[in-house]
Protein backbone atom coordinates (compact mmCIF):
# COMPACT_ATOMS: atom_id res chain seq x y z
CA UNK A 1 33.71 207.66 94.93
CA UNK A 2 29.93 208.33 95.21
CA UNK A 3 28.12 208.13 98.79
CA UNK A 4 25.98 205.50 96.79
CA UNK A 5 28.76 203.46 96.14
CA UNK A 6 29.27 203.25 99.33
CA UNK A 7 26.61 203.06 101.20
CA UNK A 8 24.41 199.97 98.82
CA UNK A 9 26.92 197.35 99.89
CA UNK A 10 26.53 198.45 103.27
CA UNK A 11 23.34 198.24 103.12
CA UNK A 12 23.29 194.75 101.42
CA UNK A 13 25.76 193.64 104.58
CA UNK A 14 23.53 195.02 107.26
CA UNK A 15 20.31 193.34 105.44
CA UNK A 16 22.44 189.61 105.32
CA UNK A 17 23.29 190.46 108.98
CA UNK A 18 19.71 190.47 110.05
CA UNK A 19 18.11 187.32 108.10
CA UNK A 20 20.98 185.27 109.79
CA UNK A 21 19.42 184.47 112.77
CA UNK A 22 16.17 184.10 111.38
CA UNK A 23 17.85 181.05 108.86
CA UNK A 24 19.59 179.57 111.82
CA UNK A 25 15.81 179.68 114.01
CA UNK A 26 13.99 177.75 111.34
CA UNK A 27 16.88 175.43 111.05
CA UNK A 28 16.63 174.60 114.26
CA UNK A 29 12.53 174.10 114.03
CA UNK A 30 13.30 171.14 111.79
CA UNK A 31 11.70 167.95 112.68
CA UNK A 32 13.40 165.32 110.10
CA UNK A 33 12.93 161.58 109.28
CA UNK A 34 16.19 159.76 109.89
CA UNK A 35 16.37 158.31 106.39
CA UNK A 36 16.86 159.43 103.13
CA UNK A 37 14.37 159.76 99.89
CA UNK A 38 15.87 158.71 96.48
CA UNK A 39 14.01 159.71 93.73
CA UNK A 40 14.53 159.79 89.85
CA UNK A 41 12.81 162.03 87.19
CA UNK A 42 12.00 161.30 83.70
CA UNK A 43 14.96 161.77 80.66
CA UNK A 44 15.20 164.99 79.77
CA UNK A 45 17.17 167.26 77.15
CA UNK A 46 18.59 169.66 80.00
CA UNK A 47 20.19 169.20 83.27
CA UNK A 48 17.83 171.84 85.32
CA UNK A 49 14.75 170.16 83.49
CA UNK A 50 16.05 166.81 84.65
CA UNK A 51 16.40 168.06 88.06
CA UNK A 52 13.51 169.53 88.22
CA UNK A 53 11.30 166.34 86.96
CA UNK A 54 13.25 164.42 89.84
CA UNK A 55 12.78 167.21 92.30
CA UNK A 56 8.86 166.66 91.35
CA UNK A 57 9.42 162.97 91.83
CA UNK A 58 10.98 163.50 94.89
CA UNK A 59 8.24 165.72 96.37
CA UNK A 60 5.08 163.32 95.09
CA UNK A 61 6.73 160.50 96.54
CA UNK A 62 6.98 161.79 99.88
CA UNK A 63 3.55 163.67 100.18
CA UNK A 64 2.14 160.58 99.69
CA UNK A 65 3.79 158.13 102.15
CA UNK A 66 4.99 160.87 105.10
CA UNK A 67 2.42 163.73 104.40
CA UNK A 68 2.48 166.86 102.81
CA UNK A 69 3.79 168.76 106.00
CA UNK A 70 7.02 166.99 104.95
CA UNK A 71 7.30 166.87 101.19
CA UNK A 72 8.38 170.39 100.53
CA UNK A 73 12.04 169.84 98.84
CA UNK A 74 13.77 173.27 100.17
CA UNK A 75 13.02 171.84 103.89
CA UNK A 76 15.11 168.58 103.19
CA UNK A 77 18.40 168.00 104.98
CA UNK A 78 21.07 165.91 103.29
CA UNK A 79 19.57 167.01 100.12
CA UNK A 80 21.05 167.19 96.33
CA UNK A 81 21.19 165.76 92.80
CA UNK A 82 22.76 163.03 91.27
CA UNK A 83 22.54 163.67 87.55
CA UNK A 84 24.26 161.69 84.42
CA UNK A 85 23.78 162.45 80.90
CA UNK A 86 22.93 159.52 78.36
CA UNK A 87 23.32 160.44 74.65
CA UNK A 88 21.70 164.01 74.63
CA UNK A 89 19.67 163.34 77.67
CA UNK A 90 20.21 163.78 80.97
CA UNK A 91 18.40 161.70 83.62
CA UNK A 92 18.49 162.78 87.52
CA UNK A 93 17.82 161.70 91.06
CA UNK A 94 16.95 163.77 93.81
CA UNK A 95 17.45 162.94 97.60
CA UNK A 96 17.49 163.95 100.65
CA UNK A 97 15.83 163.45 104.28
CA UNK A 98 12.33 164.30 104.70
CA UNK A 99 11.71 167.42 107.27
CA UNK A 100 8.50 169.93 108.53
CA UNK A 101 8.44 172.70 110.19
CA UNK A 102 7.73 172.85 113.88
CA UNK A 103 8.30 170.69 117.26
């Protein structure tokens, strides 16, 4: 076995090891509204097209009634997809709780 072999997935572990805590800070930076944001995109012929109009639909929606500080998707807690195909199109809603970085 190769020293390289060994030594990349260490190196992959001991990278993982340190972003950890930094993950678990900005989790804990979260202010989030107490309710939920239910959102659906427009029919598409794909479910990561469809999921990404209602992730759009999601984030418009919010910037404009609780601010852009809180309408970036990746931020949300309680967040995910609820996505059924019609025919050969697929139609999806995103949701999930509204949240911004900070105190």
């Amino acid at each position: 076995m190769s020293l390289k072999r060994v030594l990349k997935p260490a190196a992959v572990a001991l990278a993982l090891c340190a972003v950890a805590p930094l993950t678990a800070s900005l989790a804990e930076a979260k202010v989030c509204k107490s309710y939920s944001i239910n959102k659906s995109g427009g029919k598409k012929l794909t479910n990561i097209s469809a999921r990404l109009s209602a992730r759009w639909a999601w984030h418009k929606h919010v910037k404009g009634n609780q601010g852009f500080v809180y309408s970036t998707y990746a931020l949300a807690r309680s967040k995910g997809y609820d996505c059924r195909r019609k025919g050969i199109k697929w139609r999806c809603t995103a949701y999930g709780r509204p949240c911004r970085l900070g105190n």
